[in-house]
PDB file of N, CA and C in Angstrom:
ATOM      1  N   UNK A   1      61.685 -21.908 -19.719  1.00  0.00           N
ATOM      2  CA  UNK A   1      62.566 -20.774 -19.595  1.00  0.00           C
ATOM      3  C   UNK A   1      63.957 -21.204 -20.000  1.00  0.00           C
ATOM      4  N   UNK A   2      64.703 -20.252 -20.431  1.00  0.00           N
ATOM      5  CA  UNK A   2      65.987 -20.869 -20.815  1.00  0.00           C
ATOM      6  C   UNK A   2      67.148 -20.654 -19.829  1.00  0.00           C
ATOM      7  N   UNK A   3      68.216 -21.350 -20.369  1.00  0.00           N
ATOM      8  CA  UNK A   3      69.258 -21.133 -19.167  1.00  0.00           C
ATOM      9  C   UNK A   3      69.923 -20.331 -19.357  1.00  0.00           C
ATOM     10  N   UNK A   4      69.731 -19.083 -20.365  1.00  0.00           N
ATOM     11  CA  UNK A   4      70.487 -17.885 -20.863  1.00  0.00           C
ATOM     12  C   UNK A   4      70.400 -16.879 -19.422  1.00  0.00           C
ATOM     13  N   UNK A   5      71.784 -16.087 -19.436  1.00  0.00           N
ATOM     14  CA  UNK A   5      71.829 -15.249 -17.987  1.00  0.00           C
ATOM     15  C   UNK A   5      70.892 -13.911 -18.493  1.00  0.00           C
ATOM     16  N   UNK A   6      70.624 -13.258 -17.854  1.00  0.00           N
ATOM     17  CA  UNK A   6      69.992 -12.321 -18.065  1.00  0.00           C
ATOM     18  C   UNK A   6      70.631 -11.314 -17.986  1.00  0.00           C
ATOM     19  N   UNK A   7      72.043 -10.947 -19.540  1.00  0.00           N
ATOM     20  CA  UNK A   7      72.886 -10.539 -19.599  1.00  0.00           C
ATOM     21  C   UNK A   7      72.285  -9.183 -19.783  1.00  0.00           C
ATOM     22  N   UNK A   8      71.379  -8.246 -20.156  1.00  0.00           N
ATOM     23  CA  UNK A   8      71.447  -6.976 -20.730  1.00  0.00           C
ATOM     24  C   UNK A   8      69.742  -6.633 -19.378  1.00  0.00           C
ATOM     25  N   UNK A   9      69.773  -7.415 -18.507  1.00  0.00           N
ATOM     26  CA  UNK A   9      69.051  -7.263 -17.324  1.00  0.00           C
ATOM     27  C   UNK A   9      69.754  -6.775 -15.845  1.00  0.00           C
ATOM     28  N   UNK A  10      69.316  -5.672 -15.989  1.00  0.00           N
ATOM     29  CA  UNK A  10      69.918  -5.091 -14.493  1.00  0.00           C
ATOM     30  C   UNK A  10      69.267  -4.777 -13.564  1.00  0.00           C
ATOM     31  N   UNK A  11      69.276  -5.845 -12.685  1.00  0.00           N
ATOM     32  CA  UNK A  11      68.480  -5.969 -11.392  1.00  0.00           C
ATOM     33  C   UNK A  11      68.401  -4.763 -10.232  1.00  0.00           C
ATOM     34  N   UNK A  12      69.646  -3.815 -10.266  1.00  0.00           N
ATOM     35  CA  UNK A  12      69.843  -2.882  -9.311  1.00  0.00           C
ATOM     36  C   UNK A  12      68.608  -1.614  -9.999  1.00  0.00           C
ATOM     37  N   UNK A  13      68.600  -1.607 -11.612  1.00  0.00           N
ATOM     38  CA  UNK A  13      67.521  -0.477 -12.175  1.00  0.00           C
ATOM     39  C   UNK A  13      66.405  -1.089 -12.182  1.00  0.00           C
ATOM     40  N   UNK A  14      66.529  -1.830 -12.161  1.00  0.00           N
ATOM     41  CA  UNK A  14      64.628  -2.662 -11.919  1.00  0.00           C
ATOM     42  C   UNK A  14      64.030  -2.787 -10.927  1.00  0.00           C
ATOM     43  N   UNK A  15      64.992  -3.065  -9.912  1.00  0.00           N
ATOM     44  CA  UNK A  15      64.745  -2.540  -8.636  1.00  0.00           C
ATOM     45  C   UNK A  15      64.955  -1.213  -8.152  1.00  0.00           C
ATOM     46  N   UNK A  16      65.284  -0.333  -8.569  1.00  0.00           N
ATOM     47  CA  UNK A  16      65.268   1.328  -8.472  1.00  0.00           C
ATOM     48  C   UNK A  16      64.120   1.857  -8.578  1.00  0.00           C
ATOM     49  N   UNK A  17      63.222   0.950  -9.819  1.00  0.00           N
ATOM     50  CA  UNK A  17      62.073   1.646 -10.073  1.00  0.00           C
ATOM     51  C   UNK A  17      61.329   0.949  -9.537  1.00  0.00           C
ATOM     52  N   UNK A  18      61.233  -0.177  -9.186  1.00  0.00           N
ATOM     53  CA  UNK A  18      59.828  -1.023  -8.638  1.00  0.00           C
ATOM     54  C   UNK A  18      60.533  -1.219  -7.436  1.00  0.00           C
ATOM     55  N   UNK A  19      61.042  -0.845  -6.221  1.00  0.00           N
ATOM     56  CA  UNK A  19      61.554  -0.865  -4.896  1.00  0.00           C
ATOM     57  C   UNK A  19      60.704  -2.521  -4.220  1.00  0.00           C
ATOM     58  N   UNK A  20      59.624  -2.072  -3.800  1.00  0.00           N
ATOM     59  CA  UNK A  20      58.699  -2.637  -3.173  1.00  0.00           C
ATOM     60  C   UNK A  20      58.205  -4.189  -3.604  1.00  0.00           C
ATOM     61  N   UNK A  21      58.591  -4.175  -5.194  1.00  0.00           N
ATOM     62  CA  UNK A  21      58.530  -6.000  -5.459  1.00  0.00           C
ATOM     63  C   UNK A  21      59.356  -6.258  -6.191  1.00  0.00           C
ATOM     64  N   UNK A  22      60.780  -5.834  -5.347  1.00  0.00           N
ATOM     65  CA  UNK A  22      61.913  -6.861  -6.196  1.00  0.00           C
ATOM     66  C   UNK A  22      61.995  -8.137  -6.360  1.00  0.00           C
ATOM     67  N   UNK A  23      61.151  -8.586  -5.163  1.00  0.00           N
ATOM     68  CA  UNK A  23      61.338  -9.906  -5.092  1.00  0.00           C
ATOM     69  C   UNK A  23      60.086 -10.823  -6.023  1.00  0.00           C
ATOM     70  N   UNK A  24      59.493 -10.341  -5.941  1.00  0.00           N
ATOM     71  CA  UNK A  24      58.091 -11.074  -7.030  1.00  0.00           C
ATOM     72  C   UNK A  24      59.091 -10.541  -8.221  1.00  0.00           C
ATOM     73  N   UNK A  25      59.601  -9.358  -8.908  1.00  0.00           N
ATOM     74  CA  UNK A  25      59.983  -9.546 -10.173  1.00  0.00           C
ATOM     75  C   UNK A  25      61.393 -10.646 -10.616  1.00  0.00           C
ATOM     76  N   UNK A  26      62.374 -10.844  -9.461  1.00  0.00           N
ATOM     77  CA  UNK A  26      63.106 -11.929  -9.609  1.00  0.00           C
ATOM     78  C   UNK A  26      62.538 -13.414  -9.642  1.00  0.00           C
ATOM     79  N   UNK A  27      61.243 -13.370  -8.725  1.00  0.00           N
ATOM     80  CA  UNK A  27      60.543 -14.729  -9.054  1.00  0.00           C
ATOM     81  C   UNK A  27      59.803 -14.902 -10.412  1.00  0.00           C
ATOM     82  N   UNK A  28      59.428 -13.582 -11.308  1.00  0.00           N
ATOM     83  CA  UNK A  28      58.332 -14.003 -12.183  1.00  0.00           C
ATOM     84  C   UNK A  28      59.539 -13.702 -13.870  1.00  0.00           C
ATOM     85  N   UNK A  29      60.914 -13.041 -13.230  1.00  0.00           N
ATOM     86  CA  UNK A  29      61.972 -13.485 -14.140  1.00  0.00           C
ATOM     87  C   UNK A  29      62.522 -14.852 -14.425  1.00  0.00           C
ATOM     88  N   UNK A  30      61.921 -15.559 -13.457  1.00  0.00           N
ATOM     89  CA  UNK A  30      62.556 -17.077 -13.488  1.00  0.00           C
ATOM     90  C   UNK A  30      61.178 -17.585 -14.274  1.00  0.00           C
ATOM     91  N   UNK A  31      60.550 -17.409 -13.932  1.00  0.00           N
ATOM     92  CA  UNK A  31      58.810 -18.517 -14.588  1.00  0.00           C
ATOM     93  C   UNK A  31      58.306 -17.813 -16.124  1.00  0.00           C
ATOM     94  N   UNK A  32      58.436 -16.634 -16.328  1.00  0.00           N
ATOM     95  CA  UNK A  32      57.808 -15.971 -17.298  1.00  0.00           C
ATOM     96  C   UNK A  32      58.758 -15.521 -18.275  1.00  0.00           C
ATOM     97  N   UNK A  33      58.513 -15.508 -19.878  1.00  0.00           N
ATOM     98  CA  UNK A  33      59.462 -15.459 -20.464  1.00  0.00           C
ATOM     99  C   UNK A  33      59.176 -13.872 -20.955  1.00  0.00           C
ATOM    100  N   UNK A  34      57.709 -13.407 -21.346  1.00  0.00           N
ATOM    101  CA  UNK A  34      57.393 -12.198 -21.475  1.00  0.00           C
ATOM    102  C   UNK A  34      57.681 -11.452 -21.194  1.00  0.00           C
ATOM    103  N   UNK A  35      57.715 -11.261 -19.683  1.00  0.00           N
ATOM    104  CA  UNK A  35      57.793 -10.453 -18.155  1.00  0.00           C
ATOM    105  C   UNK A  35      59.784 -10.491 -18.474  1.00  0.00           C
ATOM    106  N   UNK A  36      60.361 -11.101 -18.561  1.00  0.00           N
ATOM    107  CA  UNK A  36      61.775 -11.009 -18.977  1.00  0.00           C
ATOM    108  C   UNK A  36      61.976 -10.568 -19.939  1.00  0.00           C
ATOM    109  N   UNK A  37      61.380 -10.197 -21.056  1.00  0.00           N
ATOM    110  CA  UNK A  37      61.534  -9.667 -22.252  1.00  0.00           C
ATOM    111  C   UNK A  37      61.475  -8.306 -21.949  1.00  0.00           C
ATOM    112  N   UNK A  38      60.047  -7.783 -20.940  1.00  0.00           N
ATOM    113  CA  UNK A  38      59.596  -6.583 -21.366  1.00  0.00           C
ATOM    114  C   UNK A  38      61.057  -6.106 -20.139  1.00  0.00           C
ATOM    115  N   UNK A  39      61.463  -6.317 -18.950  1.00  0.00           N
ATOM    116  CA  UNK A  39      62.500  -5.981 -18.213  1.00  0.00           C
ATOM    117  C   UNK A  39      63.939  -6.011 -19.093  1.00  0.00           C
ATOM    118  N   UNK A  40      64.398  -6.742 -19.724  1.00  0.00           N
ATOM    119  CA  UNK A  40      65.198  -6.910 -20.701  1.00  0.00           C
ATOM    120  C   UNK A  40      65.349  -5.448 -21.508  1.00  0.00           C
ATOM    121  N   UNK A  41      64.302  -5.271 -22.678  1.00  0.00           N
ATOM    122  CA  UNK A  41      64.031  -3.945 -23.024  1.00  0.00           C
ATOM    123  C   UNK A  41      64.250  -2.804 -22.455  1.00  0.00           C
ATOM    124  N   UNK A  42      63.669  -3.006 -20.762  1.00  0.00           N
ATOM    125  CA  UNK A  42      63.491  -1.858 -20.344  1.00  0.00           C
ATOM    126  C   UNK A  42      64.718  -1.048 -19.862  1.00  0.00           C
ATOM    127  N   UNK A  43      65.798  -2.500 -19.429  1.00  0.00           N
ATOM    128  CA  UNK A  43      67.189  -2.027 -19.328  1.00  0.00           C
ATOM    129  C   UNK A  43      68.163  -1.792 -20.623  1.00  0.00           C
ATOM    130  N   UNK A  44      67.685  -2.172 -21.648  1.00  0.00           N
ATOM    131  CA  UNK A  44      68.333  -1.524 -22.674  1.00  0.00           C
ATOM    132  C   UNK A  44      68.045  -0.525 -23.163  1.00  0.00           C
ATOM    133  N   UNK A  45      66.629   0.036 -22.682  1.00  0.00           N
ATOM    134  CA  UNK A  45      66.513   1.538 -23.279  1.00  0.00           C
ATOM    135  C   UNK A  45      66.660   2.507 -22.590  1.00  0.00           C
ATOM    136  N   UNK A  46      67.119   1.869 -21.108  1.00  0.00           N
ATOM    137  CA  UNK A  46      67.124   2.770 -20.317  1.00  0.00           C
ATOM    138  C   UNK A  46      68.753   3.192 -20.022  1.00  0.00           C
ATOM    139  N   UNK A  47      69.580   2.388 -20.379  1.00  0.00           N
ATOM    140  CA  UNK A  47      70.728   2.198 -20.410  1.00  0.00           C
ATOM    141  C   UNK A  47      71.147   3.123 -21.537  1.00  0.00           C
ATOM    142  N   UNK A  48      70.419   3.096 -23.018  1.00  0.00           N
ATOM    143  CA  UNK A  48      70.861   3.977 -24.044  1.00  0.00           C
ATOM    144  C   UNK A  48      70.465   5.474 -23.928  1.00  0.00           C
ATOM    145  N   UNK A  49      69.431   5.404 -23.228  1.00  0.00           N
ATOM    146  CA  UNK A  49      68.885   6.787 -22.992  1.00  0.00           C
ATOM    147  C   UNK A  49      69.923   7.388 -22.269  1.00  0.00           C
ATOM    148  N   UNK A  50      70.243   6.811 -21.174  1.00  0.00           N
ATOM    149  CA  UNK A  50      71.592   7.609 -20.271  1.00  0.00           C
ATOM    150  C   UNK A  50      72.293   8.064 -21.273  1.00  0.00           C
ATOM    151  N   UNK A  51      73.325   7.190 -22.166  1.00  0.00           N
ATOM    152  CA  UNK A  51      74.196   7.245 -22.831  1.00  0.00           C
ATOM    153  C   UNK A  51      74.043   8.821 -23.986  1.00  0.00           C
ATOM    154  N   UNK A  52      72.859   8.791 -24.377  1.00  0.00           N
ATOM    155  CA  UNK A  52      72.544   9.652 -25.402  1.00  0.00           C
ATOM    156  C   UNK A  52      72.545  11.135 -24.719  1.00  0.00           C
ATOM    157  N   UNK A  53      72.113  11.008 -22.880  1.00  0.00           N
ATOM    158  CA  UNK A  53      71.912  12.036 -22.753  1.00  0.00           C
ATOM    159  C   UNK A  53      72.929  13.133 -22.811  1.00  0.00           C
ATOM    160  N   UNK A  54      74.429  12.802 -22.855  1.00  0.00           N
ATOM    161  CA  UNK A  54      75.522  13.638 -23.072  1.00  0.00           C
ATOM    162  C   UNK A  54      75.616  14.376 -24.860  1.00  0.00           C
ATOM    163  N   UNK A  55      74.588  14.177 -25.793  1.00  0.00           N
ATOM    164  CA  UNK A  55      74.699  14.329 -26.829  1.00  0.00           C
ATOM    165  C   UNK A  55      73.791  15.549 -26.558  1.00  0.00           C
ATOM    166  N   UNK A  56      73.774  16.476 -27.362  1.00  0.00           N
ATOM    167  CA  UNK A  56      73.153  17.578 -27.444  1.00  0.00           C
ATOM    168  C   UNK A  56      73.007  18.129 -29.080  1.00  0.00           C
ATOM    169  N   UNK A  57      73.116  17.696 -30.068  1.00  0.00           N
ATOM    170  CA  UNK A  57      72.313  17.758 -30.981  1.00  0.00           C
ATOM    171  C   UNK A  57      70.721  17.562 -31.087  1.00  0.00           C
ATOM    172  N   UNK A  58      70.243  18.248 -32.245  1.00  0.00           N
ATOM    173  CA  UNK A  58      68.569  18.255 -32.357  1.00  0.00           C
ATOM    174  C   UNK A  58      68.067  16.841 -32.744  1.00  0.00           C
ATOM    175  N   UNK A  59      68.744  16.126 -33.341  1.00  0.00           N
ATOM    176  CA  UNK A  59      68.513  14.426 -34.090  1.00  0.00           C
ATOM    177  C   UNK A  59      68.816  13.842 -32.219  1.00  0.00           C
ATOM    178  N   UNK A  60      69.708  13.719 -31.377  1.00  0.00           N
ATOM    179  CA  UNK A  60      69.422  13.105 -30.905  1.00  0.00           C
ATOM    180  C   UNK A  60      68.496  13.599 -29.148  1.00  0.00           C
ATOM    181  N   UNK A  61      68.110  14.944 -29.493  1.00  0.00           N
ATOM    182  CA  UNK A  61      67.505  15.924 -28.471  1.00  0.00           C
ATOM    183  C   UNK A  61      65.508  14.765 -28.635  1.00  0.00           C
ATOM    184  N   UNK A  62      65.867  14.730 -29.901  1.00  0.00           N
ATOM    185  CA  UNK A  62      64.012  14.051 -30.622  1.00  0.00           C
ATOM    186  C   UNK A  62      64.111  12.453 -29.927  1.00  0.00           C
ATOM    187  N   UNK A  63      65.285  11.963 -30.130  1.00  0.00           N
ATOM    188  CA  UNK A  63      65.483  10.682 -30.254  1.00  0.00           C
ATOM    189  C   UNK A  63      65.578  10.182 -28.756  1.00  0.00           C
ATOM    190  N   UNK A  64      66.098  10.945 -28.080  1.00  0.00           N
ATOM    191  CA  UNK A  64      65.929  10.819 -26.213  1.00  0.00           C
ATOM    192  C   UNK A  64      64.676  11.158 -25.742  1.00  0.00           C
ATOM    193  N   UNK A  65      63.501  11.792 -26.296  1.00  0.00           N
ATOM    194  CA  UNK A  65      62.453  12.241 -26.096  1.00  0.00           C
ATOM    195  C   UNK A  65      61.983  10.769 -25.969  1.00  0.00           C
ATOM    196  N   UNK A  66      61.789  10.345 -27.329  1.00  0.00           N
ATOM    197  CA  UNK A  66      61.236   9.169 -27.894  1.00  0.00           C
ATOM    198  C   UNK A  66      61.767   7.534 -26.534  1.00  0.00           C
ATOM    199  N   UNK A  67      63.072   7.803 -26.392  1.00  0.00           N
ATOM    200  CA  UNK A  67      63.592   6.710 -25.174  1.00  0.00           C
ATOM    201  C   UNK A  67      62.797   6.722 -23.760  1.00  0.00           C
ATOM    202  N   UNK A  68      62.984   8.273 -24.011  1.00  0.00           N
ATOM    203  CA  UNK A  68      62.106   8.507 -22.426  1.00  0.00           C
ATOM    204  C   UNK A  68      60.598   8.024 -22.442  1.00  0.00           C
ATOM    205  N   UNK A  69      59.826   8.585 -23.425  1.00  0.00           N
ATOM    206  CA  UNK A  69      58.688   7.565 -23.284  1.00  0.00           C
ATOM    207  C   UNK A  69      58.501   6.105 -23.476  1.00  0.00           C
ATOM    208  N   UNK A  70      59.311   6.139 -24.490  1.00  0.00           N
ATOM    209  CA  UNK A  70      59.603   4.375 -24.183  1.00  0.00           C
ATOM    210  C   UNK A  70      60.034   3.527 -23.132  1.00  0.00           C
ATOM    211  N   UNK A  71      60.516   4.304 -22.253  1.00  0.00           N
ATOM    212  CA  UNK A  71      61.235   4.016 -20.657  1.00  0.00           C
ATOM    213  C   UNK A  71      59.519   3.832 -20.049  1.00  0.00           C
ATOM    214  N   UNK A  72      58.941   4.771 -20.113  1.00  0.00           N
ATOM    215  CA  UNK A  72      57.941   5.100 -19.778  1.00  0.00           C
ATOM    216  C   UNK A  72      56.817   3.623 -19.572  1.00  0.00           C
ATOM    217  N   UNK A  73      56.609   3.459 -21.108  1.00  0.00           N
ATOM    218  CA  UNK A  73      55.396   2.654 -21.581  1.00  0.00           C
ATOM    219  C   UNK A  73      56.541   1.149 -21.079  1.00  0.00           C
ATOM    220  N   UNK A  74      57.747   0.717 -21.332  1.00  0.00           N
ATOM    221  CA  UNK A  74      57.907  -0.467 -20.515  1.00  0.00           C
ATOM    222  C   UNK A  74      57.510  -0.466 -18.820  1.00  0.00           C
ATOM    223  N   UNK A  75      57.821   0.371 -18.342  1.00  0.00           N
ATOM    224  CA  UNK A  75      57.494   0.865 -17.196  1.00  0.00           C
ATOM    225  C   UNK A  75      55.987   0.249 -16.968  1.00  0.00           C
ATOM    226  N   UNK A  76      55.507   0.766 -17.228  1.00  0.00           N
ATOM    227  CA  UNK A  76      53.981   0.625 -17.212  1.00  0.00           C
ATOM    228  C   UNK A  76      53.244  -0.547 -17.509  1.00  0.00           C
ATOM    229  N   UNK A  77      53.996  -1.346 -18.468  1.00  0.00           N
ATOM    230  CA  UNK A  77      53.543  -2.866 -18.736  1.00  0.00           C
ATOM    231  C   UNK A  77      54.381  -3.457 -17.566  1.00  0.00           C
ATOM    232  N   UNK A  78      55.693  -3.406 -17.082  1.00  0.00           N
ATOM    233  CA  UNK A  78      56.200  -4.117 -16.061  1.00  0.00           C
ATOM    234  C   UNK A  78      55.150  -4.181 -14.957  1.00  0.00           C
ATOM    235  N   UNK A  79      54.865  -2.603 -14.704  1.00  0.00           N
ATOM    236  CA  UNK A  79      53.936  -2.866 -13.664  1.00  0.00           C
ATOM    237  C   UNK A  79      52.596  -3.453 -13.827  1.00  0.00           C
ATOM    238  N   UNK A  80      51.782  -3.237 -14.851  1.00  0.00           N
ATOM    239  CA  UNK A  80      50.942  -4.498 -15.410  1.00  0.00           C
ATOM    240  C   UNK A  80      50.996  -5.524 -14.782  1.00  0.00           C
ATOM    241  N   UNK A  81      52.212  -6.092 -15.704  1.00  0.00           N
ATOM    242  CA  UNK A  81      52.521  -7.276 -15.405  1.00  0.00           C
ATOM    243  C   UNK A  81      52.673  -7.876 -13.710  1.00  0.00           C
ATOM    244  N   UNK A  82      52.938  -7.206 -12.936  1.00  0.00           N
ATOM    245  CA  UNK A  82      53.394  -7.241 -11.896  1.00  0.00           C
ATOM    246  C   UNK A  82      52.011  -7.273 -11.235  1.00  0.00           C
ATOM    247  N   UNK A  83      50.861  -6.707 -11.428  1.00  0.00           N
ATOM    248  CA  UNK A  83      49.595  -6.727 -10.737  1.00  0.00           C
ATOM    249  C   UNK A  83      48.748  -7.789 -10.969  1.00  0.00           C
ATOM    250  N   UNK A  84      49.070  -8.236 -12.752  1.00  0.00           N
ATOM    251  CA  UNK A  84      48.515  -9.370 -12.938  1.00  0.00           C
ATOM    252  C   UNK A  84      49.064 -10.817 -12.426  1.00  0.00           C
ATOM    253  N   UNK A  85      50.527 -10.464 -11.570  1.00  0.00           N
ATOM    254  CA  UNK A  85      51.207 -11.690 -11.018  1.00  0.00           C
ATOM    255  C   UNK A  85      50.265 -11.879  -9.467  1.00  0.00           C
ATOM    256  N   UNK A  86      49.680 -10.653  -9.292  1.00  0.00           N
ATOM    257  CA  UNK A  86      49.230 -10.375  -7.879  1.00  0.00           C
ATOM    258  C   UNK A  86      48.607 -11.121  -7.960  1.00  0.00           C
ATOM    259  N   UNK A  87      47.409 -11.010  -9.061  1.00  0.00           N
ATOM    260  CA  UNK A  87      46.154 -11.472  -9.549  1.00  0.00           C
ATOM    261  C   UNK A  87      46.528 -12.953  -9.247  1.00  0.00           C
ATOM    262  N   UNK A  88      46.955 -13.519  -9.999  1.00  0.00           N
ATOM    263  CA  UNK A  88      47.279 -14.908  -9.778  1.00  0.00           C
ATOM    264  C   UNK A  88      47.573 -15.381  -8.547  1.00  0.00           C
ATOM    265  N   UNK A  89      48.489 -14.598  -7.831  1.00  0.00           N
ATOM    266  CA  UNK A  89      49.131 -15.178  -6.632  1.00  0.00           C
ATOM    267  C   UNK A  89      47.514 -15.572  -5.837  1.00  0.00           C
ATOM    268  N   UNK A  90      47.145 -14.342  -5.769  1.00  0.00           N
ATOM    269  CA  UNK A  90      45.865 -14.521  -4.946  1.00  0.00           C
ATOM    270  C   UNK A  90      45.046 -15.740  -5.117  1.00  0.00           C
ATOM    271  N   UNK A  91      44.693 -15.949  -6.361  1.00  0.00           N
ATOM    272  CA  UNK A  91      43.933 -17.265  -6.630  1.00  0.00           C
ATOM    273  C   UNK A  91      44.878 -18.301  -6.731  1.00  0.00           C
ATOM    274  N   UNK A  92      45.834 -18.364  -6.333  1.00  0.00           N
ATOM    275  CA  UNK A  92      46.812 -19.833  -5.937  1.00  0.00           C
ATOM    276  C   UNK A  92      46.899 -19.947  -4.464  1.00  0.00           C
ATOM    277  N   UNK A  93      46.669 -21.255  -4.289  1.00  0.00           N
ATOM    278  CA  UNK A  93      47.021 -22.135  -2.938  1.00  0.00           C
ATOM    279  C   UNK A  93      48.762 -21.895  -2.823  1.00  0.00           C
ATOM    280  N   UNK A  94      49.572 -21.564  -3.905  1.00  0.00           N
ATOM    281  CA  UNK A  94      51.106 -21.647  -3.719  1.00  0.00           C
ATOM    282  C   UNK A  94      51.338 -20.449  -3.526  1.00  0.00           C
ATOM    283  N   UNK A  95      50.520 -19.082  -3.164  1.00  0.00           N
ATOM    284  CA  UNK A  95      51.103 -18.330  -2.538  1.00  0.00           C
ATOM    285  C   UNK A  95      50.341 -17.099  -2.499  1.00  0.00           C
ATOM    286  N   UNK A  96      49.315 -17.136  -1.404  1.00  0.00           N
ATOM    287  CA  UNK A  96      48.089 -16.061  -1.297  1.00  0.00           C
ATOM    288  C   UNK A  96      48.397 -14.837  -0.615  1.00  0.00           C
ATOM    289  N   UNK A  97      49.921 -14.870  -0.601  1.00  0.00           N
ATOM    290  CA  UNK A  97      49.865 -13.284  -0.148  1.00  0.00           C
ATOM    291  C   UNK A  97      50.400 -12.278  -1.159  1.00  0.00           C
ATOM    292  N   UNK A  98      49.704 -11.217  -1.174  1.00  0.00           N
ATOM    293  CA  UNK A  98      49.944  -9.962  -2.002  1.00  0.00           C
ATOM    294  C   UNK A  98      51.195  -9.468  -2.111  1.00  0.00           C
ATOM    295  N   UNK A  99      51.931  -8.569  -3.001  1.00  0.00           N
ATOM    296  CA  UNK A  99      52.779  -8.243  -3.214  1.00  0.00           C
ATOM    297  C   UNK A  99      52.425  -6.798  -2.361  1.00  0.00           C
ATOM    298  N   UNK A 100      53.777  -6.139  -2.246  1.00  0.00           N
ATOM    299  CA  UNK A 100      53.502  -4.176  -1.717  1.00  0.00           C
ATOM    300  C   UNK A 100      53.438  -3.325  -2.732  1.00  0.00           C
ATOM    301  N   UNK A 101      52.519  -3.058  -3.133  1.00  0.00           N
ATOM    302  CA  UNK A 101      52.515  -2.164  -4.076  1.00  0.00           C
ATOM    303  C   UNK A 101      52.927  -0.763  -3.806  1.00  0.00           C
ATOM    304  N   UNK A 102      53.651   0.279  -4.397  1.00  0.00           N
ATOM    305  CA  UNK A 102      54.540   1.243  -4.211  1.00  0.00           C
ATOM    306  C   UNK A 102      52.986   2.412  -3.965  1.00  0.00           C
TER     307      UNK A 102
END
């Protein structure tokens, strides 16, 4: 993992949406470089989507559509990801208890 901060990662919206395992996603931000990528993304599109939403033209009415599902589908691999950390935890001696799933 690198020692880069996890400058365009915002822990307060990542935790907004996944409440219940903030803490497994700050642990599997430190070990996993993927799992930081796809959170990474997810705060930058979720961050631009806000931004766009004050625009009200038809080009960017299509183009916030398109963010929102993309908000969406990171969403959905985070949580993936997050079940398949379960997965693991379970079959490790370093830490057999389950996460709370929402």
């Amino acid at each position: 993992m690198s020692e880069v901060e996890h400058s365009e990662i915002d822990f307060a919206l990542i935790g907004t949406r996944f409440p219940k395992q903030f803490d497994r996603i700050q642990h599997l931000m430190q070990f996993n470089q993927d799992f930081e990528s796809v959170c990474e993304e997810y705060c930058i599109a979720y961050k631009t989507m806000r931004r766009m939403e004050s625009n009200t033209s038809e080009k960017w009415k299509i183009e916030l559509a398109e963010y929102r599902e993309l908000i969406q589908e990171l969403g959905a691999e985070i949580a993936e990801m997050l079940l398949q950390g379960e997965s693991f935890a379970r079959n490790s001696r370093l830490n057999p208890e389950p996460f709370d799933r929402e």
